[in-house]
C-alpha atoms as a PDB file:
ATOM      1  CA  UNK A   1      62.897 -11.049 -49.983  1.00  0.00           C
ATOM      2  CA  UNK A   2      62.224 -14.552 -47.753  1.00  0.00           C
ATOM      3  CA  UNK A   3      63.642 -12.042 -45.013  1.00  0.00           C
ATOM      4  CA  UNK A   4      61.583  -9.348 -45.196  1.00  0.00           C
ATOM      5  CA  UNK A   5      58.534 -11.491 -45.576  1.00  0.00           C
ATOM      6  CA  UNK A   6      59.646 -13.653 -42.593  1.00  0.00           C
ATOM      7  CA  UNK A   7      59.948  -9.764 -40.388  1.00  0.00           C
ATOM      8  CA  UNK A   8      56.369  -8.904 -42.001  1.00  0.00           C
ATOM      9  CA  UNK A   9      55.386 -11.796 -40.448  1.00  0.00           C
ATOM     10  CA  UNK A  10      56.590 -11.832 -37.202  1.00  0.00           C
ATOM     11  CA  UNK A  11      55.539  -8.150 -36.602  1.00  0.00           C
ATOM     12  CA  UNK A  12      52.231  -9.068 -37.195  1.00  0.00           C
ATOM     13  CA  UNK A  13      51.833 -12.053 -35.061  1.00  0.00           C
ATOM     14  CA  UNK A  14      53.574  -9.327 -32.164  1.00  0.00           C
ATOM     15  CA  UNK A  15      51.148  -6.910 -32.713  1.00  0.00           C
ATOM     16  CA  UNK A  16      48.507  -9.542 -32.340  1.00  0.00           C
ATOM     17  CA  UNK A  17      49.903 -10.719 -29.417  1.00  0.00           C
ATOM     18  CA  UNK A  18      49.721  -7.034 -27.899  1.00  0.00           C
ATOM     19  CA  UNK A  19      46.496  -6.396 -28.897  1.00  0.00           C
ATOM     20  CA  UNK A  20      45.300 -10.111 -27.520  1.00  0.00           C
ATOM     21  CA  UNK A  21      47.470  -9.361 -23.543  1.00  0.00           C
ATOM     22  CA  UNK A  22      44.991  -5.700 -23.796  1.00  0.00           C
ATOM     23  CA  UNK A  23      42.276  -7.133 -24.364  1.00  0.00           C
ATOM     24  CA  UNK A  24      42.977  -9.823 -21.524  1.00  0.00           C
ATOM     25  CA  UNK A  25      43.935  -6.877 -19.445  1.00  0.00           C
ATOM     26  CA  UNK A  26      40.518  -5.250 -19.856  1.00  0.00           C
ATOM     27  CA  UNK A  27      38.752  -8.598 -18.847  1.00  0.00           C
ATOM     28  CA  UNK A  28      40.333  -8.140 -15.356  1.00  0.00           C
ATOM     29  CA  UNK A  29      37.369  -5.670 -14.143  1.00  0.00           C
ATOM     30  CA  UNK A  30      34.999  -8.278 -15.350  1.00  0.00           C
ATOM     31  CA  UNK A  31      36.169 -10.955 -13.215  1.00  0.00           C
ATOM     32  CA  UNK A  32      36.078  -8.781 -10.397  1.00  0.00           C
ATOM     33  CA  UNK A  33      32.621  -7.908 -11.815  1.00  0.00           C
ATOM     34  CA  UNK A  34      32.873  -4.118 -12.345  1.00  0.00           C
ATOM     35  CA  UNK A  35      29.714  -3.002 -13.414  1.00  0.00           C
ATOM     36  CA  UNK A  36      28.788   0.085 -15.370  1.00  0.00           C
ATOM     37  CA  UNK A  37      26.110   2.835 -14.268  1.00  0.00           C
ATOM     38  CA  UNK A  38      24.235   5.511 -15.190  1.00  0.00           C
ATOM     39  CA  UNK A  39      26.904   8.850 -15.351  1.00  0.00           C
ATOM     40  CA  UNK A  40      30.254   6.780 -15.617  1.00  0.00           C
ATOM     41  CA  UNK A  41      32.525   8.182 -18.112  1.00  0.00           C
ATOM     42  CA  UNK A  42      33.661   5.594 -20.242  1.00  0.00           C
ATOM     43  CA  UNK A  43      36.844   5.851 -22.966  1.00  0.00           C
ATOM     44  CA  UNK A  44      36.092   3.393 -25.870  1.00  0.00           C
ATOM     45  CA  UNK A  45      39.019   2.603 -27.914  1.00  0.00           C
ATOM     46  CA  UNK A  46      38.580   0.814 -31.444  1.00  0.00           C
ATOM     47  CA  UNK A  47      42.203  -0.619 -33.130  1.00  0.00           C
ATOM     48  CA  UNK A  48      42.624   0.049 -36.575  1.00  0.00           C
ATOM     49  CA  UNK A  49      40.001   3.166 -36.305  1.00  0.00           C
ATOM     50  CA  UNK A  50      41.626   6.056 -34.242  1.00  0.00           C
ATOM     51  CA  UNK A  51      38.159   8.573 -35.555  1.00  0.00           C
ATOM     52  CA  UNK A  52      35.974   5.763 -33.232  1.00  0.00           C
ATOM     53  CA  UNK A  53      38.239   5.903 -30.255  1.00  0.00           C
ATOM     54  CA  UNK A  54      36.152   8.129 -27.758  1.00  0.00           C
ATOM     55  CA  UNK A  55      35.156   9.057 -24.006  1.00  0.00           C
ATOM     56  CA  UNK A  56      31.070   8.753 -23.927  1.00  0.00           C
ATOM     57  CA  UNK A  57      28.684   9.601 -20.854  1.00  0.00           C
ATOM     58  CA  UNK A  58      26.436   6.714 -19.680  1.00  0.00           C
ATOM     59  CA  UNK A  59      23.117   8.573 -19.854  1.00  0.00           C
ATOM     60  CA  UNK A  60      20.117   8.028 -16.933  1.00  0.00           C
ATOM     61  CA  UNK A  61      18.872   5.224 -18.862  1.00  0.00           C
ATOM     62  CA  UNK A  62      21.972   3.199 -19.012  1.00  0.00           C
ATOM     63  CA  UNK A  63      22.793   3.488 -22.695  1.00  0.00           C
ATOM     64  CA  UNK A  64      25.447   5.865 -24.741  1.00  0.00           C
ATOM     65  CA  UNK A  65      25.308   7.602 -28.055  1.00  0.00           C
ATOM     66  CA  UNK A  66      27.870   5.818 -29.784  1.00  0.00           C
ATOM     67  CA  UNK A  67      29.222   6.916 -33.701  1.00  0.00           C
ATOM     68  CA  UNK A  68      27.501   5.316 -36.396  1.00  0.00           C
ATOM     69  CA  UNK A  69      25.720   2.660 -34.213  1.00  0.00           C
ATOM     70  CA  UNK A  70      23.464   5.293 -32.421  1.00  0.00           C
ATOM     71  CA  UNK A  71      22.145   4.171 -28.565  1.00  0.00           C
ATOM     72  CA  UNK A  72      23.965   1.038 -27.092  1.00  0.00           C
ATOM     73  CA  UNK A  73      22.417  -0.061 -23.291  1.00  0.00           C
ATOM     74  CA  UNK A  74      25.717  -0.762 -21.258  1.00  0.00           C
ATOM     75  CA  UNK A  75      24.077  -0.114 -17.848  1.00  0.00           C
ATOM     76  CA  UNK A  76      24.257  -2.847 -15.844  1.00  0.00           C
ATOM     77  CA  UNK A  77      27.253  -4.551 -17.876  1.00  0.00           C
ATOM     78  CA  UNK A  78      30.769  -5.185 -17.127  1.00  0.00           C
ATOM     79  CA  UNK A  79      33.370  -3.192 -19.451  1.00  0.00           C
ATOM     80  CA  UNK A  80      34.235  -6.553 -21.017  1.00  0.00           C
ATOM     81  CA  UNK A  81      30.098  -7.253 -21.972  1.00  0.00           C
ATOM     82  CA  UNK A  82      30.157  -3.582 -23.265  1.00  0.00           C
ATOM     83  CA  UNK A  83      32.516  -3.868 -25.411  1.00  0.00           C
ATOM     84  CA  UNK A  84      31.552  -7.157 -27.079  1.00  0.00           C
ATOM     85  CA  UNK A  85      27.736  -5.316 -27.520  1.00  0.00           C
ATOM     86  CA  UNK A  86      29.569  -2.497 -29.204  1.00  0.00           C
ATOM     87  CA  UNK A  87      31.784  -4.646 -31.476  1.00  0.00           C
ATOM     88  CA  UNK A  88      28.319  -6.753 -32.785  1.00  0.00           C
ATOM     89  CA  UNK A  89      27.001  -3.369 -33.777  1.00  0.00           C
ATOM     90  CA  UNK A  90      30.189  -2.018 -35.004  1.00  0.00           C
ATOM     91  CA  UNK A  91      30.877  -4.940 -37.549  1.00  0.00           C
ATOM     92  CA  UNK A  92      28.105  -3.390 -39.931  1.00  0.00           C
ATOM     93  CA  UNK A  93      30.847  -0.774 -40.762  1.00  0.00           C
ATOM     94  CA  UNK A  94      34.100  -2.000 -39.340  1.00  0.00           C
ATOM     95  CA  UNK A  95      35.622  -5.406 -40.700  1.00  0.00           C
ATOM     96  CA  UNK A  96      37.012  -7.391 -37.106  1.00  0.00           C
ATOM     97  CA  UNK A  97      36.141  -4.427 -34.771  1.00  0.00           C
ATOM     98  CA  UNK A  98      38.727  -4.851 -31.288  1.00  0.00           C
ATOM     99  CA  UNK A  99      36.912  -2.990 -29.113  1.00  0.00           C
ATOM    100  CA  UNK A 100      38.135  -2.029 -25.303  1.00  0.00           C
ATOM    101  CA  UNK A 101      35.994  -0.331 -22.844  1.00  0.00           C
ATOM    102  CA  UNK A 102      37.441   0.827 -19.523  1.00  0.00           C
ATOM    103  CA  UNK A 103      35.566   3.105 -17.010  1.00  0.00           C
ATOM    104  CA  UNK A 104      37.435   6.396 -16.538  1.00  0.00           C
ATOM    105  CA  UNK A 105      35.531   8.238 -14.133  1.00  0.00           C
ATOM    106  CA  UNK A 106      32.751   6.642 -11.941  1.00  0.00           C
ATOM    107  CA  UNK A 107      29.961   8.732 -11.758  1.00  0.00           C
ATOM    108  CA  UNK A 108      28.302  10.730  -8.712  1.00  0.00           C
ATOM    109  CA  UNK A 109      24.544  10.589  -8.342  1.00  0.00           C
ATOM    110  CA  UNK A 110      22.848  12.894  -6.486  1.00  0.00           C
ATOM    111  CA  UNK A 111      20.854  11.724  -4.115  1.00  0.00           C
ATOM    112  CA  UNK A 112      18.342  13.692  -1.723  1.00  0.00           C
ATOM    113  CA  UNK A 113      17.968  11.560   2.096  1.00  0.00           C
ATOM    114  CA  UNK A 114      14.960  12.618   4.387  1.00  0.00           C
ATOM    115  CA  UNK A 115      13.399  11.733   7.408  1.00  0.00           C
ATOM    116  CA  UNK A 116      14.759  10.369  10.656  1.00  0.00           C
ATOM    117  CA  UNK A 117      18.499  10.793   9.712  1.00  0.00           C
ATOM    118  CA  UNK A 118      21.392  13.145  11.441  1.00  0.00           C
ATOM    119  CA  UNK A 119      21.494  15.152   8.524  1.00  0.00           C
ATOM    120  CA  UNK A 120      18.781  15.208   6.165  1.00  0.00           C
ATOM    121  CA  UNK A 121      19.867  16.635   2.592  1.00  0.00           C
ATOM    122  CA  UNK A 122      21.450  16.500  -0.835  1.00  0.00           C
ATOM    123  CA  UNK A 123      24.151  14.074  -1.075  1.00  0.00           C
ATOM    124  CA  UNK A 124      26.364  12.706  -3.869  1.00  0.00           C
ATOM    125  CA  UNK A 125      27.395   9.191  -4.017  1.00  0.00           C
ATOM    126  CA  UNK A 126      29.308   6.529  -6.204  1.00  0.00           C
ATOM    127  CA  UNK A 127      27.883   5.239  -9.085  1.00  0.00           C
ATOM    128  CA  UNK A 128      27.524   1.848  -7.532  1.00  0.00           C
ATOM    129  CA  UNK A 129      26.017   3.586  -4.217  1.00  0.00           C
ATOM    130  CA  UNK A 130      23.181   2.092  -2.435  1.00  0.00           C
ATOM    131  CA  UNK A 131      20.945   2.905   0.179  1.00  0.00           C
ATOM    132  CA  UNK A 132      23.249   2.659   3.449  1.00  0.00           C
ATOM    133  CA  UNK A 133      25.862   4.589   1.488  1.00  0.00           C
ATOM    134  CA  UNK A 134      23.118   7.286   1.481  1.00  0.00           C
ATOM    135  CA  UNK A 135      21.915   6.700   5.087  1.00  0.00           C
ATOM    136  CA  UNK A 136      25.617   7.009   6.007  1.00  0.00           C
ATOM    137  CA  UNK A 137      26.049  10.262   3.790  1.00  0.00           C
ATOM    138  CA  UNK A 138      23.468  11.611   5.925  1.00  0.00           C
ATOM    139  CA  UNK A 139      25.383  10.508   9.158  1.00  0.00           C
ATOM    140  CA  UNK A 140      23.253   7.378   9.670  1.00  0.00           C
ATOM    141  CA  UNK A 141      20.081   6.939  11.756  1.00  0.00           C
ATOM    142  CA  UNK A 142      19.033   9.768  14.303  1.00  0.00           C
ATOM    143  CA  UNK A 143      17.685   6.945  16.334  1.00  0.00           C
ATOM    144  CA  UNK A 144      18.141   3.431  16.464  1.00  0.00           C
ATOM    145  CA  UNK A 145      16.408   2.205  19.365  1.00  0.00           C
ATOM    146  CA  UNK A 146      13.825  -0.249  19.125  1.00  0.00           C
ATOM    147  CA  UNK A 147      12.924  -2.093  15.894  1.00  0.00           C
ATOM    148  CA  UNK A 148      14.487   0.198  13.032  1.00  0.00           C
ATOM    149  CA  UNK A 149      11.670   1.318  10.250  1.00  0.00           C
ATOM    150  CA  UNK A 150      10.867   0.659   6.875  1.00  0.00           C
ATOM    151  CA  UNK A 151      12.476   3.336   4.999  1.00  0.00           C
ATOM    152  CA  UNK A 152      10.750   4.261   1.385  1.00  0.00           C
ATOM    153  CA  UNK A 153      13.011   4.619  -1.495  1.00  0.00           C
ATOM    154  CA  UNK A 154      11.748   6.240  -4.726  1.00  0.00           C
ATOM    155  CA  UNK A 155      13.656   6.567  -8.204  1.00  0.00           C
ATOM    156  CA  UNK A 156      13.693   9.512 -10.544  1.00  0.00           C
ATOM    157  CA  UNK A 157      10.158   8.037 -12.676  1.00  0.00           C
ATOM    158  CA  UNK A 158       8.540   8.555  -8.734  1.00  0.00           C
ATOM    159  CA  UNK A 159       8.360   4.347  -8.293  1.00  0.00           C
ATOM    160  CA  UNK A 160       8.642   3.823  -4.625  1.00  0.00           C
ATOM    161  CA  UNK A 161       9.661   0.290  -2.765  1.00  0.00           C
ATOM    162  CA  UNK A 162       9.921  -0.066   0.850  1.00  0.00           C
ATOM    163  CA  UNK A 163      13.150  -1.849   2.991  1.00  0.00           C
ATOM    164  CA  UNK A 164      12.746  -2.923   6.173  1.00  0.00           C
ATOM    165  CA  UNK A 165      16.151  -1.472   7.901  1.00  0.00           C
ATOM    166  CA  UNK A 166      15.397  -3.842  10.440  1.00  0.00           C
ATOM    167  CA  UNK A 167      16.518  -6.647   8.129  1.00  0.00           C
ATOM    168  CA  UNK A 168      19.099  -4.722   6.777  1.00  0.00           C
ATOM    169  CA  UNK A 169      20.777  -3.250   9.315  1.00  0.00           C
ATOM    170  CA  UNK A 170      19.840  -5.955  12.303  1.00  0.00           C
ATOM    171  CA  UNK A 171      19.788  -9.009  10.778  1.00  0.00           C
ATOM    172  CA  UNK A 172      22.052  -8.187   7.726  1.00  0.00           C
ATOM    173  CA  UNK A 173      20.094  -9.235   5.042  1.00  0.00           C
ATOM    174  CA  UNK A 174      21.986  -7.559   2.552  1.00  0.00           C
ATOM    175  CA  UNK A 175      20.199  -8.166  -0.337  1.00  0.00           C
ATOM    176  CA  UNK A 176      18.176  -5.501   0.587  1.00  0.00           C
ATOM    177  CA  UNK A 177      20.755  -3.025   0.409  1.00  0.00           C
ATOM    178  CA  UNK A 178      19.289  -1.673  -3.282  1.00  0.00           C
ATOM    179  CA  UNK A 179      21.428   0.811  -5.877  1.00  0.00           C
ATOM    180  CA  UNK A 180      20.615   4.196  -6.000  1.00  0.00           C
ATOM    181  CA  UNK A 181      20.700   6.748  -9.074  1.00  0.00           C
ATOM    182  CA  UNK A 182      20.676   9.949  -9.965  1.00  0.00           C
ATOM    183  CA  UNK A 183      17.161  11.340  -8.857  1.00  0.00           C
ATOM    184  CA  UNK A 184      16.343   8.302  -5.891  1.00  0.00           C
ATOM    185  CA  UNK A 185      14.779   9.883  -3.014  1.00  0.00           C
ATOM    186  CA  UNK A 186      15.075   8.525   0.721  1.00  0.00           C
ATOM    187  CA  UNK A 187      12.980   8.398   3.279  1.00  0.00           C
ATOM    188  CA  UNK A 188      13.748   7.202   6.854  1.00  0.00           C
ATOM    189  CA  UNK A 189       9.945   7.396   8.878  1.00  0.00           C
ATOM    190  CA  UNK A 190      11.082   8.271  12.726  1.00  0.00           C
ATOM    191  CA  UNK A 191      10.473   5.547  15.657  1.00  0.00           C
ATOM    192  CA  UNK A 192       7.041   5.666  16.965  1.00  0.00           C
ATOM    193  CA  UNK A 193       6.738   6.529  20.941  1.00  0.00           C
ATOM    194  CA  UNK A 194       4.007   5.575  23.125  1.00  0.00           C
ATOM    195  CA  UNK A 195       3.350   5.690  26.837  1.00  0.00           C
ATOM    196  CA  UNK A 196       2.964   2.563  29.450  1.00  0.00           C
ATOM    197  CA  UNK A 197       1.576   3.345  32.853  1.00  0.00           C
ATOM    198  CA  UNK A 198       4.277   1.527  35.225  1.00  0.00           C
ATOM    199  CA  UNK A 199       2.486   1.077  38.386  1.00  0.00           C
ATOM    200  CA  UNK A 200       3.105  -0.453  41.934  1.00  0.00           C
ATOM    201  CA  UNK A 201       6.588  -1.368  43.302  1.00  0.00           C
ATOM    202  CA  UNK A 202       9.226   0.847  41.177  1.00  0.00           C
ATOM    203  CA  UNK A 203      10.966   3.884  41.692  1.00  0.00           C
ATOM    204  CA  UNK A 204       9.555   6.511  39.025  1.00  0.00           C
ATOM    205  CA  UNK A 205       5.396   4.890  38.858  1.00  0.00           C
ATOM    206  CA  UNK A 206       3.649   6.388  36.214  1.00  0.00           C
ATOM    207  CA  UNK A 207       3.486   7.229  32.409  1.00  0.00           C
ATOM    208  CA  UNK A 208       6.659   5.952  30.641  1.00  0.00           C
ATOM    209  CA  UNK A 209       7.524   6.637  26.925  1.00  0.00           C
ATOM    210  CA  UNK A 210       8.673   3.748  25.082  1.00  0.00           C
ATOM    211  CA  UNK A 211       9.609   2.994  21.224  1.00  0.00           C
ATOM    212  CA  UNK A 212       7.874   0.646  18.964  1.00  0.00           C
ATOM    213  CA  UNK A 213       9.653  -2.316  19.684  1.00  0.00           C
ATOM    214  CA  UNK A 214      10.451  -2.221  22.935  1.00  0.00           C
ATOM    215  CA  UNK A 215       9.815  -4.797  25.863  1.00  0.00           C
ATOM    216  CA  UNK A 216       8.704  -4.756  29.619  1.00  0.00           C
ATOM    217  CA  UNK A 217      12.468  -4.912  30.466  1.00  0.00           C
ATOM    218  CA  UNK A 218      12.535  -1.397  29.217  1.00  0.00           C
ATOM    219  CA  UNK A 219       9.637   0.067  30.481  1.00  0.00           C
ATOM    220  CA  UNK A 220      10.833  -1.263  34.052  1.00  0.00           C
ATOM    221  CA  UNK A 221      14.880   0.216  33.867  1.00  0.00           C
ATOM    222  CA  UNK A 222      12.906   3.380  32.546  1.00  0.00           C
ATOM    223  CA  UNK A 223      11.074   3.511  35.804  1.00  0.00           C
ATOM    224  CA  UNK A 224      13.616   2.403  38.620  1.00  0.00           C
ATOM    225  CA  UNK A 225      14.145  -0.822  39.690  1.00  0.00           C
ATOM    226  CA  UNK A 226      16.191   0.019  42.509  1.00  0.00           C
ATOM    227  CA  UNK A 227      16.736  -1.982  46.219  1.00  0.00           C
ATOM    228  CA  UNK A 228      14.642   0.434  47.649  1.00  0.00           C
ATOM    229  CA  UNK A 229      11.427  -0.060  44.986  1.00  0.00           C
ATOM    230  CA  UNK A 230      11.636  -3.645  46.420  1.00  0.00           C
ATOM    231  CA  UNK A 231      10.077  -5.010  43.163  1.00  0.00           C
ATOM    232  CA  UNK A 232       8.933  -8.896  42.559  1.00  0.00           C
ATOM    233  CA  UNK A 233       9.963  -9.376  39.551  1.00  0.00           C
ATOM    234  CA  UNK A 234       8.066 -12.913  39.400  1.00  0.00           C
ATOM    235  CA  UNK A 235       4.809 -11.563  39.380  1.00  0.00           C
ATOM    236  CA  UNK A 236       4.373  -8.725  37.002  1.00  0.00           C
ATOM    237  CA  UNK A 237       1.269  -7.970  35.536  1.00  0.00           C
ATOM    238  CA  UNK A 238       0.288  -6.897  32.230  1.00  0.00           C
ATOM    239  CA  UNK A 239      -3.146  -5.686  31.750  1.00  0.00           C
ATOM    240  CA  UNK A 240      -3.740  -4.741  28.282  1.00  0.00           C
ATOM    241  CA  UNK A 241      -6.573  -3.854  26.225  1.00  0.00           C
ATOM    242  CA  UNK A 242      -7.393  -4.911  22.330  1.00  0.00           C
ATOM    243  CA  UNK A 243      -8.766  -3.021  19.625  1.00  0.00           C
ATOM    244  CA  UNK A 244     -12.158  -4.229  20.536  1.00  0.00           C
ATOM    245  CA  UNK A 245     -11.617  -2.882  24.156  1.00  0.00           C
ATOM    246  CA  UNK A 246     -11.648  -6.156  25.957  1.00  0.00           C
ATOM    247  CA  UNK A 247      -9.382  -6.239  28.868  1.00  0.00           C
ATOM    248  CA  UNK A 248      -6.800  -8.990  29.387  1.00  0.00           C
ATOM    249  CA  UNK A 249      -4.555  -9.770  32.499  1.00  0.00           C
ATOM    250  CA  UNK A 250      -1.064 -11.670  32.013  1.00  0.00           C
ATOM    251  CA  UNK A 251       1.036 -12.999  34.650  1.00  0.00           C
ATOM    252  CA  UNK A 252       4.676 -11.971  33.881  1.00  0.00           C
ATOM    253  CA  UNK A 253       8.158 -13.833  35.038  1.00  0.00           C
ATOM    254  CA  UNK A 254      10.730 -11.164  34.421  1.00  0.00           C
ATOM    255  CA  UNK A 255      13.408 -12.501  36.477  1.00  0.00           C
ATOM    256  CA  UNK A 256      13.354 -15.665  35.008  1.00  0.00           C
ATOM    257  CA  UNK A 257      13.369 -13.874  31.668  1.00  0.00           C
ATOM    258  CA  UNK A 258      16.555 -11.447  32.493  1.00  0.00           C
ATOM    259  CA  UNK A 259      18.253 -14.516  34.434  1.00  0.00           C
ATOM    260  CA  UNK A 260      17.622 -17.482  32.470  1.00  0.00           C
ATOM    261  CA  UNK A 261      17.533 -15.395  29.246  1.00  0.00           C
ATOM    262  CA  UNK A 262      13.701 -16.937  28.430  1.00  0.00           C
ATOM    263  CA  UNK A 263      13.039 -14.114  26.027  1.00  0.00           C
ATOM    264  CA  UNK A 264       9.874 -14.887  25.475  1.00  0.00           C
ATOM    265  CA  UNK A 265       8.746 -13.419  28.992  1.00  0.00           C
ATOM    266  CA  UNK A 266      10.128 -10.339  28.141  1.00  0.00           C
ATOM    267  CA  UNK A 267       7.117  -9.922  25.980  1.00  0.00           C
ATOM    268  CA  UNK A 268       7.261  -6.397  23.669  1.00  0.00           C
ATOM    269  CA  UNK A 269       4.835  -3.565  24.608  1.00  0.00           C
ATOM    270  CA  UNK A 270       1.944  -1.866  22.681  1.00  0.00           C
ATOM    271  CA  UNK A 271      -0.108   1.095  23.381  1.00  0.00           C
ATOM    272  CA  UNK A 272      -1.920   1.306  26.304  1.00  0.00           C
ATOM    273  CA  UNK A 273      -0.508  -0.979  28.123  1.00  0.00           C
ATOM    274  CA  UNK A 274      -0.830  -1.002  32.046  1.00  0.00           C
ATOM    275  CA  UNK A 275       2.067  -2.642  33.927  1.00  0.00           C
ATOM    276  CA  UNK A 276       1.492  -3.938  37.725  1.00  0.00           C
ATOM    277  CA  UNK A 277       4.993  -4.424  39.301  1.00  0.00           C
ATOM    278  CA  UNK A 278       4.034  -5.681  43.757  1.00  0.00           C
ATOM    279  CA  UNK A 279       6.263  -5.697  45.983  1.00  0.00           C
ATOM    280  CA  UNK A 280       8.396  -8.118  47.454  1.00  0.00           C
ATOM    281  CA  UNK A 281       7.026  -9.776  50.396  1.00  0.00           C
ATOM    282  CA  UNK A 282      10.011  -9.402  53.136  1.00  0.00           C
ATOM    283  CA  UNK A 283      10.394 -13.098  53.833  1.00  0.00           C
ATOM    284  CA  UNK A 284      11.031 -13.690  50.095  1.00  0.00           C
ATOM    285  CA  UNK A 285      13.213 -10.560  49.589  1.00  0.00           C
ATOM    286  CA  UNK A 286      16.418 -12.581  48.940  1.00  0.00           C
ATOM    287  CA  UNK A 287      14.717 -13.885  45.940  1.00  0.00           C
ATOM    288  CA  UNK A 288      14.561 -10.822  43.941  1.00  0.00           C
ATOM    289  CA  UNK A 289      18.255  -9.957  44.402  1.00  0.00           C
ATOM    290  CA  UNK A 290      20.311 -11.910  41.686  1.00  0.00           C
ATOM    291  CA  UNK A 291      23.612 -11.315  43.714  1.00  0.00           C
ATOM    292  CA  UNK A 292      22.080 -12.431  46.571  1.00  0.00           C
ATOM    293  CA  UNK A 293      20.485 -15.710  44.963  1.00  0.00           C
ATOM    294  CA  UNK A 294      23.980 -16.252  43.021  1.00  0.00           C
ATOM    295  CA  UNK A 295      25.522 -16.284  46.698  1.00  0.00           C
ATOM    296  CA  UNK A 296      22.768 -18.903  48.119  1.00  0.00           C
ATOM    297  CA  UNK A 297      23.983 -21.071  45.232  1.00  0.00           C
ATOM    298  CA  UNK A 298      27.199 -20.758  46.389  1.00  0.00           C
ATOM    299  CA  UNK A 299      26.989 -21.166  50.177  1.00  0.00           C
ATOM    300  CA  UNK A 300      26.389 -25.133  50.812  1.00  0.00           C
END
């Protein structure tokens, strides 16, 4: 009889060792922080209760239709926080629930990605997707020169936030990098081009289309800078106009901007703008040539 009570007992302290190593096998995703979303399938298992053992949807709001207990919010919880929310409402008609949650299937959301993308359409991503997983299901940006846009992100109830993709993309602020769910809607505006006139000492003079974003150092590769053009760089001039139509002139050192990398000569452009590049006076010619300047340096 001692015996058999002795077996009794060590079966039972085995089968609560079991049960404790699974349930400290299921806290594993939690560490890692595995979080559920909307259309995951999850299986929920419940010892001792094999009718309340199941595999439930995670509906659009984030919560499943559980047995008894009715609508439990998971969304946004790891399987380990799910299944301690489902145990608390489980113990009104199970004594000591053990409940285990695992994610079976991770759902897809559909997500729809317009605009200035390769391939604007209908795309489905993870459950944990977010918005460059769509921009990359769309085969990324059609252009990316200049500064990048603010792209406009809406969810299925039609609330719409904005993300600079500059800061994402360029400067890798990746908290910007929101989730998506099943209904979001993408919107990538496309760069805005302008024209400069490029005037005076280049190869090409005349209009030249730029992107928001872009400097003087662009507007003068886009209209030749070659030996020939004979450009002076050091005196560039910038004649713009406000939005009150007064005229300004600025003095521009580009060389000393491309060759001393003093960005903030290279200043950007705006609408409008008029750009004066004279030419090189003959006796100061060596100046504009970096290779020959470099070899002045040089020669003692």
């Amino acid at each position: 009889m001692i015996a058999m009570k002795v077996f009794v007992l060590a079966f039972t302290l085995c089968a609560l060792s079991l049960v404790t190593s699974a349930v400290a096998q299921t806290s594993a995703p939690a560490t890692q922080r595995t979080i559920i979303h909307p259309g995951d399938l999850l299986n929920v298992q419940v010892f001792g209760d094999a009718t309340l053992t199941q595999n439930v949807m995670v509906l659009n709001d984030g919560t499943i239709d559980y047995a008894l207990v009715g609508r439990v919010p998971v969304g946004g919880r790891t399987p380990s926080e799910a299944a301690s929310a489902l145990s608390n409402r489980l113990l009104r008609y199970v004594r000591h629930p053990v409940v285990i949650v695992s994610i079976t299937t991770l759902g897809q959301p559909s997500v729809l990605v317009l605009g200035d993308v390769k391939n604007p359409g209908k795309y489905q991503l993870r459950s944990d997707g977010r918005l460059s997983d769509a921009i990359a299901a769309a085969g990324g940006l059609a252009e990316d020169n200049g500064a990048l846009p603010d792209a406009r992100v809406s969810d299925a109830t039609g609330q719409v936030s904005v993300v600079s993709l500059q800061q994402l993309f360029r400067q890798g602020q990746t908290a910007l990098d929101r989730p998506l769910a099943e209904g979001s809607v993408v919107y990538v505006p496309g760069t805005t081009h302008f024209v400069v006139d490029v005037s005076g000492a280049v190869d090409h003079p005349g209009d030249v289309q730029v992107s928001e974003g872009d400097r003087l150092s662009v507007a003068i590769a886009k209209a030749g800078n070659s030996a020939n053009s004979q450009s002076d760089l050091n005196h560039i001039k910038l004649i713009r106009t406000d939005a009150a139509g007064v005229q300004s002139t600025q003095e521009i050192n580009l060389y000393r901007a491309i060759n001393e990398g003093d960005q903030s000569a290279d200043v950007s452009l705006r609408k409008g703008d008029v750009v004066y590049v004279p030419q090189a006076k003959a006796k100061n010619s060596w100046a504009q040539s970096p290779l020959l300047y470099l070899l002045t340096r040089l020669i003692p």
